[in-house]
Every structure is written in C-alpha cells, then in structure tokens.
PDB file of N, CA and C in Angstrom:
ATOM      1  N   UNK A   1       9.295  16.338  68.784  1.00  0.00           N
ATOM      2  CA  UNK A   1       9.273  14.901  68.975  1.00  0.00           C
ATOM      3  C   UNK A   1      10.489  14.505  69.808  1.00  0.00           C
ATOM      4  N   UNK A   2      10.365  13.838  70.596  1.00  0.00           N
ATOM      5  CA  UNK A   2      11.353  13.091  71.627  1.00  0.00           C
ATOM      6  C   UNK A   2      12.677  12.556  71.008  1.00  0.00           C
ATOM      7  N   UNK A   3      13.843  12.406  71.567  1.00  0.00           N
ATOM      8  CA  UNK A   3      14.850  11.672  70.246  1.00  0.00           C
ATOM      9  C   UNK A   3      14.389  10.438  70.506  1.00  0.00           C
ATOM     10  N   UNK A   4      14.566   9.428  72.266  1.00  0.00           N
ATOM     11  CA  UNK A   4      14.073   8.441  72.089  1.00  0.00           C
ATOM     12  C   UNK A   4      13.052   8.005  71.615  1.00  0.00           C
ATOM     13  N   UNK A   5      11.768   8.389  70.930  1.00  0.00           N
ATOM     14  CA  UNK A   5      10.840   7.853  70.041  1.00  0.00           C
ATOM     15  C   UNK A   5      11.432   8.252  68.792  1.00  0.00           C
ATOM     16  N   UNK A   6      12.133   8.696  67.854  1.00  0.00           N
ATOM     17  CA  UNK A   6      12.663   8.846  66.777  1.00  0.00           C
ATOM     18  C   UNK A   6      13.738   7.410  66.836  1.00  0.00           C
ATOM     19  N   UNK A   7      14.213   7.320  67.869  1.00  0.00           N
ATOM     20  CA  UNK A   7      15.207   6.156  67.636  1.00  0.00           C
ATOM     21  C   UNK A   7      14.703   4.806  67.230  1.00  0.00           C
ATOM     22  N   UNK A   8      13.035   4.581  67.535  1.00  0.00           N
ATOM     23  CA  UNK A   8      12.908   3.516  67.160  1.00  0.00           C
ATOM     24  C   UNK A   8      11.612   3.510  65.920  1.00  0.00           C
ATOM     25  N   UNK A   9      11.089   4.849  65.577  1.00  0.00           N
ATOM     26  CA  UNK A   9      10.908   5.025  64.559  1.00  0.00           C
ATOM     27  C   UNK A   9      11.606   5.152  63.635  1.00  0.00           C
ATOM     28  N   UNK A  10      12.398   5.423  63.179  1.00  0.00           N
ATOM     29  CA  UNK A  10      13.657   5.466  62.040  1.00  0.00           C
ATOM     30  C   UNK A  10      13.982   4.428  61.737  1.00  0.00           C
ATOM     31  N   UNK A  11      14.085   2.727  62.410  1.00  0.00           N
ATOM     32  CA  UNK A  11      14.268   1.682  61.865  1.00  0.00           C
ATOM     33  C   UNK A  11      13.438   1.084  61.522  1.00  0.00           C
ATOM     34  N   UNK A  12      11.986   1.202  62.472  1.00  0.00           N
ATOM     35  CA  UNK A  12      10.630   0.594  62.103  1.00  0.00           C
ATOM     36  C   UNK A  12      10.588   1.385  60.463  1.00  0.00           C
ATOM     37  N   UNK A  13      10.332   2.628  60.597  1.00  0.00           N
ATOM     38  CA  UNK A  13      10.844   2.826  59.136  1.00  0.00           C
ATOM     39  C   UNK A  13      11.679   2.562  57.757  1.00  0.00           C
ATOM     40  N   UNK A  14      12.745   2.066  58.367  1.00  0.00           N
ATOM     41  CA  UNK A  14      13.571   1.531  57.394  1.00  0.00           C
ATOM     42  C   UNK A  14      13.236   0.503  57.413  1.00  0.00           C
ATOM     43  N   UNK A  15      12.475  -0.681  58.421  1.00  0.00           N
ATOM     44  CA  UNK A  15      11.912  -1.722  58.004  1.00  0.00           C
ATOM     45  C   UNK A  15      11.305  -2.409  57.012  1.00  0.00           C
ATOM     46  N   UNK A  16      10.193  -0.725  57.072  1.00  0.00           N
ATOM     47  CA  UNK A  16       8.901  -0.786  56.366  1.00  0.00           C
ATOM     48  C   UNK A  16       9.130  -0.937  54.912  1.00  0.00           C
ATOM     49  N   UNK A  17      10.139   0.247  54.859  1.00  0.00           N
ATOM     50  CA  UNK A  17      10.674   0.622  53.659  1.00  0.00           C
ATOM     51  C   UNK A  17      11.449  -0.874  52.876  1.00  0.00           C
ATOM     52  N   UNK A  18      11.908  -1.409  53.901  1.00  0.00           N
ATOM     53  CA  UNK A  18      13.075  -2.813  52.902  1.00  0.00           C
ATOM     54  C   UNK A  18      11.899  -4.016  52.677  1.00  0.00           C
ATOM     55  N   UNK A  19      10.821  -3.510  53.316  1.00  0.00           N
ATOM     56  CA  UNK A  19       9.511  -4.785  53.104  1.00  0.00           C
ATOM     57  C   UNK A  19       8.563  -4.683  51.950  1.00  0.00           C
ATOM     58  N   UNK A  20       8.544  -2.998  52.062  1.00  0.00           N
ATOM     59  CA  UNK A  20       8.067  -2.753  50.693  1.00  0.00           C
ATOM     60  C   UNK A  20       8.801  -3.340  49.409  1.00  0.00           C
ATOM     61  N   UNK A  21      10.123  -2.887  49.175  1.00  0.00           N
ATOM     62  CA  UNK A  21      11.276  -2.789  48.319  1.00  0.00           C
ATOM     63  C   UNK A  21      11.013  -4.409  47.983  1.00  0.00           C
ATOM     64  N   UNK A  22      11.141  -5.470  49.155  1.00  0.00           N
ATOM     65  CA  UNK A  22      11.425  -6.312  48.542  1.00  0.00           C
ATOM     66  C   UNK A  22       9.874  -6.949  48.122  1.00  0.00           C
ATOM     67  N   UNK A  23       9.210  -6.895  48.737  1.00  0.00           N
ATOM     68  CA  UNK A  23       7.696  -7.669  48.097  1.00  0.00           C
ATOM     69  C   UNK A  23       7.570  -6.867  47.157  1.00  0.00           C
ATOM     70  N   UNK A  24       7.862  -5.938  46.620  1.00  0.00           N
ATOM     71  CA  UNK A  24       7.311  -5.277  45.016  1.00  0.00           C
ATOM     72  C   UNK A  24       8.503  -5.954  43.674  1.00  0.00           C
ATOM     73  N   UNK A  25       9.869  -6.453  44.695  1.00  0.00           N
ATOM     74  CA  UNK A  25      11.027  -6.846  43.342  1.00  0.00           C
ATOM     75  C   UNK A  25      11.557  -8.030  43.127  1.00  0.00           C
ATOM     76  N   UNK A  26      10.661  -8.907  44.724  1.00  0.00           N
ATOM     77  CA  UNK A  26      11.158 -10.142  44.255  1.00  0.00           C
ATOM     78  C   UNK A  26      10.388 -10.746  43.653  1.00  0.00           C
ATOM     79  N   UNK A  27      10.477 -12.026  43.129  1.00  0.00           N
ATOM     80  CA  UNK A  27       9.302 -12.812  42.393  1.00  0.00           C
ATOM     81  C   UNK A  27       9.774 -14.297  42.995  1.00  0.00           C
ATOM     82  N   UNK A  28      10.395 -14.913  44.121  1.00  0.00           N
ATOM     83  CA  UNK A  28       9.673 -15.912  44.744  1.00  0.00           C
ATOM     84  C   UNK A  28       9.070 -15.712  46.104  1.00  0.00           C
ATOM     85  N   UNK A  29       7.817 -16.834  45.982  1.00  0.00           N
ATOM     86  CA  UNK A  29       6.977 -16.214  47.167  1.00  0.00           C
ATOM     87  C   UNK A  29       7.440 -16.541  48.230  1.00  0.00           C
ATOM     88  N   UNK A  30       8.370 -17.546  48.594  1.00  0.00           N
ATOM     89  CA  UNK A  30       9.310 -17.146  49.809  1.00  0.00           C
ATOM     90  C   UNK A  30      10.126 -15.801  50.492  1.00  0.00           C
ATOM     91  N   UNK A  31      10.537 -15.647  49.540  1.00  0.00           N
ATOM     92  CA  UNK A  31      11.344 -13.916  49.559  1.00  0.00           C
ATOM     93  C   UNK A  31       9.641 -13.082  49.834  1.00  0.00           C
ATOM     94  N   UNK A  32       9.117 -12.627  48.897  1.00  0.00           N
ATOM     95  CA  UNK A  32       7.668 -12.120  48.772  1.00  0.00           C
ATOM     96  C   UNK A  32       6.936 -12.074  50.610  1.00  0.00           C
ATOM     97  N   UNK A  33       7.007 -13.461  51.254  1.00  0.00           N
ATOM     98  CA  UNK A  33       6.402 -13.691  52.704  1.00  0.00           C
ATOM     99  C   UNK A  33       7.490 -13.288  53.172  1.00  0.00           C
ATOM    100  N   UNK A  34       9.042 -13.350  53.940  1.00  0.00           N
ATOM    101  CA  UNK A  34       9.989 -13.070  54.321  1.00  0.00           C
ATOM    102  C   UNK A  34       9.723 -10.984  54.360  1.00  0.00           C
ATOM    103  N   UNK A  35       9.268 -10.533  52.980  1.00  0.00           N
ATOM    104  CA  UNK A  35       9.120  -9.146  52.786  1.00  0.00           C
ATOM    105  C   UNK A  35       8.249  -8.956  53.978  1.00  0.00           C
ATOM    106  N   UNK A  36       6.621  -9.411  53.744  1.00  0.00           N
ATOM    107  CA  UNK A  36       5.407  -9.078  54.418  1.00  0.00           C
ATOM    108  C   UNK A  36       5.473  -8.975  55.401  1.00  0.00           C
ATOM    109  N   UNK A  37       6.586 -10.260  56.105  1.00  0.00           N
ATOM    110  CA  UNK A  37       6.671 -10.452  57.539  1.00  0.00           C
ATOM    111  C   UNK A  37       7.737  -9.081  57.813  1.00  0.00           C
ATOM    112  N   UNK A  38       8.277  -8.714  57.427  1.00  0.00           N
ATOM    113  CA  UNK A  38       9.219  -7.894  57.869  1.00  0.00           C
ATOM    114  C   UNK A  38       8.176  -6.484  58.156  1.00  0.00           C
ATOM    115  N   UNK A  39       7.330  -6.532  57.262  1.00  0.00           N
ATOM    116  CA  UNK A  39       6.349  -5.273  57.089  1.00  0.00           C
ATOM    117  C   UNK A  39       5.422  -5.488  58.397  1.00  0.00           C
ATOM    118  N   UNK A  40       5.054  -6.489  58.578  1.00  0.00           N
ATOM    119  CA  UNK A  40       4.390  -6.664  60.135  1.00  0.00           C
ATOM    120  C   UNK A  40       5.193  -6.643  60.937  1.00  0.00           C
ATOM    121  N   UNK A  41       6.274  -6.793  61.289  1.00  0.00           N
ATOM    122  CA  UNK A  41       6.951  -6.488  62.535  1.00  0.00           C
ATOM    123  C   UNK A  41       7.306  -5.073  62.620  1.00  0.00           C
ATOM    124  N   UNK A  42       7.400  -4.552  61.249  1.00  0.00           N
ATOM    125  CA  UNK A  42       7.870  -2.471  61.588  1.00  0.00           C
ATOM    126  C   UNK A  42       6.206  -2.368  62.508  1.00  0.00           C
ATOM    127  N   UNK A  43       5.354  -2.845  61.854  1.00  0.00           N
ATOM    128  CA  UNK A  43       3.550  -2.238  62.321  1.00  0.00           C
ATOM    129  C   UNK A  43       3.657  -2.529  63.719  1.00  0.00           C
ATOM    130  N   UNK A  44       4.024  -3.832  64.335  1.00  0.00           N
ATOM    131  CA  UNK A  44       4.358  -4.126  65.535  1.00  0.00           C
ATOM    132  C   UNK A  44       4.744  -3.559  66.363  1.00  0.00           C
ATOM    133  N   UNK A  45       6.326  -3.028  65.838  1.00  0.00           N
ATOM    134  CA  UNK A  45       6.766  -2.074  66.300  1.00  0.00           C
ATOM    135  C   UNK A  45       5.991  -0.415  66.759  1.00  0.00           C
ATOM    136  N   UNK A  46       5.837   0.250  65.792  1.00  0.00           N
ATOM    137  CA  UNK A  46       5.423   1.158  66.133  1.00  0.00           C
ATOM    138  C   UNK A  46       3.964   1.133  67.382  1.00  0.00           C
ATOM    139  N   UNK A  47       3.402   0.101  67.176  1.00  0.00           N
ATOM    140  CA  UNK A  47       1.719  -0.225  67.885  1.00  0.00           C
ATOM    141  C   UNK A  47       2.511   0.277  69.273  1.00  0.00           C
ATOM    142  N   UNK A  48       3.848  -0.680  69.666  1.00  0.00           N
ATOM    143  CA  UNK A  48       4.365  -0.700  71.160  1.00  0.00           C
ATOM    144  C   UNK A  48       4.886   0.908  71.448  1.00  0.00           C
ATOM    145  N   UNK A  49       5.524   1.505  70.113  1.00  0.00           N
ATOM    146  CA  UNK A  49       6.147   2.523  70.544  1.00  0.00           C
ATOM    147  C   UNK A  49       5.741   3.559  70.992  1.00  0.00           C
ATOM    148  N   UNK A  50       4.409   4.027  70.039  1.00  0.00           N
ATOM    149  CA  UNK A  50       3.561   4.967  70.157  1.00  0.00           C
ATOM    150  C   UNK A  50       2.536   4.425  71.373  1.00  0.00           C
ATOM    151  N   UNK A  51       2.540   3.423  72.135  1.00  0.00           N
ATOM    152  CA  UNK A  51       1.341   3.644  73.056  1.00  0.00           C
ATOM    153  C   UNK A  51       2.240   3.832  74.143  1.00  0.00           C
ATOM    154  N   UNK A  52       3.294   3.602  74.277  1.00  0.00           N
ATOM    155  CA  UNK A  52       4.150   4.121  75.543  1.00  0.00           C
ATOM    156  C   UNK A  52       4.764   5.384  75.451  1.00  0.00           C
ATOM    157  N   UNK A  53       4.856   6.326  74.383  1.00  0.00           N
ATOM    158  CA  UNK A  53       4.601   7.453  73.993  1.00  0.00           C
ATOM    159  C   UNK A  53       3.242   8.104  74.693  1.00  0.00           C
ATOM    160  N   UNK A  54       2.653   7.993  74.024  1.00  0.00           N
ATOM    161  CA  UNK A  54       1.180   8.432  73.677  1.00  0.00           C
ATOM    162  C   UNK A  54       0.363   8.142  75.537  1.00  0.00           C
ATOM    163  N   UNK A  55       0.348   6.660  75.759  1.00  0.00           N
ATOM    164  CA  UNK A  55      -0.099   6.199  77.241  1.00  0.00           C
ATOM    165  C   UNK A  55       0.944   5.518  77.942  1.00  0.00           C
ATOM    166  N   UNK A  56       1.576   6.423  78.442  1.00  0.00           N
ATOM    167  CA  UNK A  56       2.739   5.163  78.969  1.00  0.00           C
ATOM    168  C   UNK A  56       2.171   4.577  80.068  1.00  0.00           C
ATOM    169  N   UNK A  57       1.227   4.996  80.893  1.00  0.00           N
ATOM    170  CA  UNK A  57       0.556   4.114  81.697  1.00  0.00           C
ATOM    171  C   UNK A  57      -0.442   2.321  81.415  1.00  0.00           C
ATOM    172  N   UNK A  58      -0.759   2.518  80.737  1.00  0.00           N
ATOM    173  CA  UNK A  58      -1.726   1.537  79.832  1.00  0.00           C
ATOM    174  C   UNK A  58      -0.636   0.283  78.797  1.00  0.00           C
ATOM    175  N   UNK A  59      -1.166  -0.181  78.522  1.00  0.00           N
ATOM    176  CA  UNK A  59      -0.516  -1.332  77.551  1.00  0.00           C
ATOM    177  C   UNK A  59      -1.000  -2.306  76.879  1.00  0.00           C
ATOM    178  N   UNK A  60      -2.209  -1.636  76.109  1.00  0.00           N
ATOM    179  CA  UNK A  60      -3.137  -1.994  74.864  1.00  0.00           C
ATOM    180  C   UNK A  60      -2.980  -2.049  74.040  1.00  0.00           C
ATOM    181  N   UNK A  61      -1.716  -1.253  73.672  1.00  0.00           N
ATOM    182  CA  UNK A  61      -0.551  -1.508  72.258  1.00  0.00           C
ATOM    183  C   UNK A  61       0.510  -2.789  72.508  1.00  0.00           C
ATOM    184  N   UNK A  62       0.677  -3.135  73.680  1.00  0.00           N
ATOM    185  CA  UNK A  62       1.747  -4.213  73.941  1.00  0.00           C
ATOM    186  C   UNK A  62       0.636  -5.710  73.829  1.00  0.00           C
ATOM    187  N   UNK A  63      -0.505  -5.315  74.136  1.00  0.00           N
ATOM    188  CA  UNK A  63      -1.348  -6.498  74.114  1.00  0.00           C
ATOM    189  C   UNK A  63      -1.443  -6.885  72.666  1.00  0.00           C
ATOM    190  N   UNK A  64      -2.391  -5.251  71.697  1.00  0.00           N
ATOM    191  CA  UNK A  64      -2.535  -5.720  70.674  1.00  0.00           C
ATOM    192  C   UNK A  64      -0.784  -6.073  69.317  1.00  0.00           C
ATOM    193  N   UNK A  65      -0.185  -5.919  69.999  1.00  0.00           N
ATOM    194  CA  UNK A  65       0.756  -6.110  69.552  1.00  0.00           C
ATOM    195  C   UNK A  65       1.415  -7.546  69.366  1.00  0.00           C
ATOM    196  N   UNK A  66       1.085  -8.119  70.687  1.00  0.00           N
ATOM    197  CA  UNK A  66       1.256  -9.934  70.618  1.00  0.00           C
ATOM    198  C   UNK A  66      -0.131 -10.149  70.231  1.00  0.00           C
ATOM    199  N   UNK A  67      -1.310  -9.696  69.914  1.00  0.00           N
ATOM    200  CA  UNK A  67      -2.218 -10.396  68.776  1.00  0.00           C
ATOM    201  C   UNK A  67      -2.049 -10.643  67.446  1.00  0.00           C
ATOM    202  N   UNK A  68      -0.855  -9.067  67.458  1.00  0.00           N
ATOM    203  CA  UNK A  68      -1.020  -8.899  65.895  1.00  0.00           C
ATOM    204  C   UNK A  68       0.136 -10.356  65.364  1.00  0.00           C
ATOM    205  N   UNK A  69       0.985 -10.265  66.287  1.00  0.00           N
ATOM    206  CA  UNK A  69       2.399 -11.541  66.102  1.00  0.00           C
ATOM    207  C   UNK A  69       1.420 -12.935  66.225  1.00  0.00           C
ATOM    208  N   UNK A  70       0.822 -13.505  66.967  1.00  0.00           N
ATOM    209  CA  UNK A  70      -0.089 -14.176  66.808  1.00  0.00           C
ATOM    210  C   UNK A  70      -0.873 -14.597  65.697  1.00  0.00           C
ATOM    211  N   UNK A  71      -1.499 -13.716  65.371  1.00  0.00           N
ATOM    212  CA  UNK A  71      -2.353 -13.628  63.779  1.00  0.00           C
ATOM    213  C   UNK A  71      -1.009 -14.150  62.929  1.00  0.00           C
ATOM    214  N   UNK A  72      -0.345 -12.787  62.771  1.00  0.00           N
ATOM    215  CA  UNK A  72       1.029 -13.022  61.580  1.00  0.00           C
ATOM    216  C   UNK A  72       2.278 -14.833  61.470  1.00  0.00           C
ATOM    217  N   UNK A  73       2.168 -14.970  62.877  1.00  0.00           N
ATOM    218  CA  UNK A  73       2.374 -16.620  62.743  1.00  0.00           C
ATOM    219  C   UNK A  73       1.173 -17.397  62.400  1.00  0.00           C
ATOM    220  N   UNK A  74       0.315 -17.240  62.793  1.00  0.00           N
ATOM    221  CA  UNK A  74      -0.863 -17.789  61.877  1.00  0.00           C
ATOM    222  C   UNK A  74      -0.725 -17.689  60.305  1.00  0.00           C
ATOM    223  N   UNK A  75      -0.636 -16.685  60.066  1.00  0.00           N
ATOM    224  CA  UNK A  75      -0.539 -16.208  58.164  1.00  0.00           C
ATOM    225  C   UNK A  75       0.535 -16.940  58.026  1.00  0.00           C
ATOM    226  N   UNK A  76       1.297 -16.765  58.355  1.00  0.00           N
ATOM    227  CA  UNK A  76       2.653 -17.353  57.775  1.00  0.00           C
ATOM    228  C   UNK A  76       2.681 -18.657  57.702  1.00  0.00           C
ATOM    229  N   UNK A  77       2.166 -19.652  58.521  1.00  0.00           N
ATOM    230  CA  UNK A  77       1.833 -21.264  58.592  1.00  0.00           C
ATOM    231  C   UNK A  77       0.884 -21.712  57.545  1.00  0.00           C
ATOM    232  N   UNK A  78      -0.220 -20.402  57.223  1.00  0.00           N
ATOM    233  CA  UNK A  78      -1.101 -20.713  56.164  1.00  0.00           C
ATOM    234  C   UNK A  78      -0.361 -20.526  54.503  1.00  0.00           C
ATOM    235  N   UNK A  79       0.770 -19.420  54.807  1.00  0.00           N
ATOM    236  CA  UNK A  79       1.370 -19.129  53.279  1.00  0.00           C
ATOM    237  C   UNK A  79       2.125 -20.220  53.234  1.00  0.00           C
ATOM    238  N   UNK A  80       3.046 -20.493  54.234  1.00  0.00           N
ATOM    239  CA  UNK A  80       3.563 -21.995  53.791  1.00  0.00           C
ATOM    240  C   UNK A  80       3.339 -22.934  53.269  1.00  0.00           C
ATOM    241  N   UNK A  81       2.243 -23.264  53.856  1.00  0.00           N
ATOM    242  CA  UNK A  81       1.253 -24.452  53.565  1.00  0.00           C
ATOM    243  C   UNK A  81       0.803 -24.328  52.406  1.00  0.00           C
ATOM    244  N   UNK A  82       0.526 -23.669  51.585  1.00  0.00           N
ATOM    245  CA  UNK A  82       0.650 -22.536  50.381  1.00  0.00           C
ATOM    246  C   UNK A  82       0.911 -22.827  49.139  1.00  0.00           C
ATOM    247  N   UNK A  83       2.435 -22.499  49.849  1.00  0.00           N
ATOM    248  CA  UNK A  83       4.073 -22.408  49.090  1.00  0.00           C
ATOM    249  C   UNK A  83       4.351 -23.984  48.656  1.00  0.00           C
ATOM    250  N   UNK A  84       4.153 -25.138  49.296  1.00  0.00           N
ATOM    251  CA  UNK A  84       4.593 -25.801  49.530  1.00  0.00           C
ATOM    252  C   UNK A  84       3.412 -26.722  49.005  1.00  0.00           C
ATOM    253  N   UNK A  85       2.522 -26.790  48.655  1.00  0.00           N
ATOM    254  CA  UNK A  85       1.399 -27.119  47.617  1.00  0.00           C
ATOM    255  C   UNK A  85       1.420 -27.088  46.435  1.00  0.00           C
ATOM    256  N   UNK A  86       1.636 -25.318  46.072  1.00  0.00           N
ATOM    257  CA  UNK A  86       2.080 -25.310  44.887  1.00  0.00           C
ATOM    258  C   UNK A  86       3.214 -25.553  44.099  1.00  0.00           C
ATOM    259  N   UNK A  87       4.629 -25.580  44.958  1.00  0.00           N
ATOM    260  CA  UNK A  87       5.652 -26.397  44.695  1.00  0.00           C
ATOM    261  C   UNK A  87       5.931 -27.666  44.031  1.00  0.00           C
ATOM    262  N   UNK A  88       4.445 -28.559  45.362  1.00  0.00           N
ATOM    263  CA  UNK A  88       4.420 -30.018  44.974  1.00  0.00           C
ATOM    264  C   UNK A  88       3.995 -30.328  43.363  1.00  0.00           C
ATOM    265  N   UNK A  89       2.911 -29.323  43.408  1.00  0.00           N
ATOM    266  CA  UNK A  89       2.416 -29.245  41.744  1.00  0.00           C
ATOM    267  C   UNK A  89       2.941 -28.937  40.620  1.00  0.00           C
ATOM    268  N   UNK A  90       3.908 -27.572  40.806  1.00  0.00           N
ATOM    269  CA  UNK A  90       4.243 -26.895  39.944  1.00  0.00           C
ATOM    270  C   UNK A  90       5.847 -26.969  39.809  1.00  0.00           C
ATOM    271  N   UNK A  91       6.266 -27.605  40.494  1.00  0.00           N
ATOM    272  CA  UNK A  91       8.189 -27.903  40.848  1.00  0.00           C
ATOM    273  C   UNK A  91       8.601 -26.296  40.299  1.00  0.00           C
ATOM    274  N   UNK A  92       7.875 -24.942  41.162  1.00  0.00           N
ATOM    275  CA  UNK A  92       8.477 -23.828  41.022  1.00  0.00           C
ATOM    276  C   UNK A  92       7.428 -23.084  41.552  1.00  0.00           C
ATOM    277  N   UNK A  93       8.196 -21.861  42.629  1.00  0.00           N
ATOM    278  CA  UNK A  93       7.474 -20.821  43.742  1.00  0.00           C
ATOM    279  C   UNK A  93       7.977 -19.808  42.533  1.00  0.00           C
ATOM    280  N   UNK A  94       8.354 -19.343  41.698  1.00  0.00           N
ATOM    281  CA  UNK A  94       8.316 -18.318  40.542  1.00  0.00           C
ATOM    282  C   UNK A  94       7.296 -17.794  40.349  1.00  0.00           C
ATOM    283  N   UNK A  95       6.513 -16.111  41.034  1.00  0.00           N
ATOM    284  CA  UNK A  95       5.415 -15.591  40.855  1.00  0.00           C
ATOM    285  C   UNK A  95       5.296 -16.098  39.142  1.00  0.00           C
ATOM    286  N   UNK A  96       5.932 -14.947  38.299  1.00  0.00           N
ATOM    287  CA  UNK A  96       5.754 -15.442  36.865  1.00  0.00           C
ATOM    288  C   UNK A  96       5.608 -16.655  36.508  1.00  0.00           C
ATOM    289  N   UNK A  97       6.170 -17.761  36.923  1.00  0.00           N
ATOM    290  CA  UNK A  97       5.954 -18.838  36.281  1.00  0.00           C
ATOM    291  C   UNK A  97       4.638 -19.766  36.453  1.00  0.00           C
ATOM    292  N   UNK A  98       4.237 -19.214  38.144  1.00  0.00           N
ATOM    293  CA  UNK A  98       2.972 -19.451  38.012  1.00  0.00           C
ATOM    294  C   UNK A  98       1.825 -19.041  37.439  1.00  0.00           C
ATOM    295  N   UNK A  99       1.557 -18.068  37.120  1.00  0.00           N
ATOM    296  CA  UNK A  99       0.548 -17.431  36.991  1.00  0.00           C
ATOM    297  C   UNK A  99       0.825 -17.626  35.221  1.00  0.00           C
ATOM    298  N   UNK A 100       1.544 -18.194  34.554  1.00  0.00           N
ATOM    299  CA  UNK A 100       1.192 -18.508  33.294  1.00  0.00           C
ATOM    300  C   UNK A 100       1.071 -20.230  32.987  1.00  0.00           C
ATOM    301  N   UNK A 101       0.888 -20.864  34.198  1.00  0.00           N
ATOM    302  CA  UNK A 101       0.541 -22.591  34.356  1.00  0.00           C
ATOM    303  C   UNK A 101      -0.626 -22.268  34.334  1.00  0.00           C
ATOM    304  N   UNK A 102      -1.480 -23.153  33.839  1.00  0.00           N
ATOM    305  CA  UNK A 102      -2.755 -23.789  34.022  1.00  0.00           C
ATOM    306  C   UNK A 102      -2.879 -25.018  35.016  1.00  0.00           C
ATOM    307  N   UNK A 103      -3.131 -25.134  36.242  1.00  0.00           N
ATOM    308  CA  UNK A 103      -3.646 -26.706  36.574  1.00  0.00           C
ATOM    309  C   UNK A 103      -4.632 -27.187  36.263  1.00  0.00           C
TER     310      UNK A 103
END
C-alpha cells in the first residue's frame, strides 16, 4: 500500500473510530448527530481517496462524494428540526429521559 494513501486513511480511521465511540457513549442527541456527522465525513473521505487511488483518471468518487455531503446536510437539518421539537415538548434532548416520557 502507498504511504500517501495510508496518510489519509489512518485519520479517516481515527475519525470513524471517535464517531463510533461517541454515538455509542453519549446520551444527548446533539453530541449523538455531531458523532454521525463525523462518521459521514471519514465515509466521505475515503469515497475521494480510494477513487484517486483506485481511478485517478475519473472522479465519480469526488462527485458521489458531494452527494453524499449533500444528503448528510439534508439529515442533519431534518435531525435538528427533530431535536428542537422534542426539546420544545420535553424541556430535555436526554436519550434516557426521553424514551421513559410518554406524550
């Protein structure tokens, strides 16, 4: 394997890894989306890295790559919108605390 493709796999990796870590330990869903998003940008990452690897001529990974950022600002406007609902209702984004409210 190339070093320059290791150089930017190893952080997309450690990305992945601190996106996991934190969407499995935090419990507000701010932190929780902040995780996810971090987890879509390592995926991002790699889409660009490996097709200029793989095709460095072509750039179908750089395309689908601003779809995928596209979509993921999409998600993220919808989790807000969300967040910020159930807030109004519940005066608390606390996974636990929701999920033992009734509305």
């Amino acid at each position: 394997m190339d070093l320059t493709l290791l150089m930017y796999i190893v952080p997309s990796l450690i990305m992945f890894g601190c996106g996991v870590y934190g969407f499995i330990t935090r419990k507000n869903m701010i932190a929780m989306l902040i995780s996810l998003e971090l987890m879509l940008n390592s995926v991002d990452i790699n889409f660009v890295v490996f097709n200029r690897y793989l095709f460095p001529a072509q750039h179908e990974g750089m395309f689908f790559t601003l779809f995928a950022i596209a979509i993921a600002a999409a998600e993220t406007a919808v989790a807000i919108a969300i967040i910020i609902n159930v807030y109004r209702l519940a005066k608390n984004v606390d996974i636990n605390q929701i999920t033992k409210m009734k509305f």
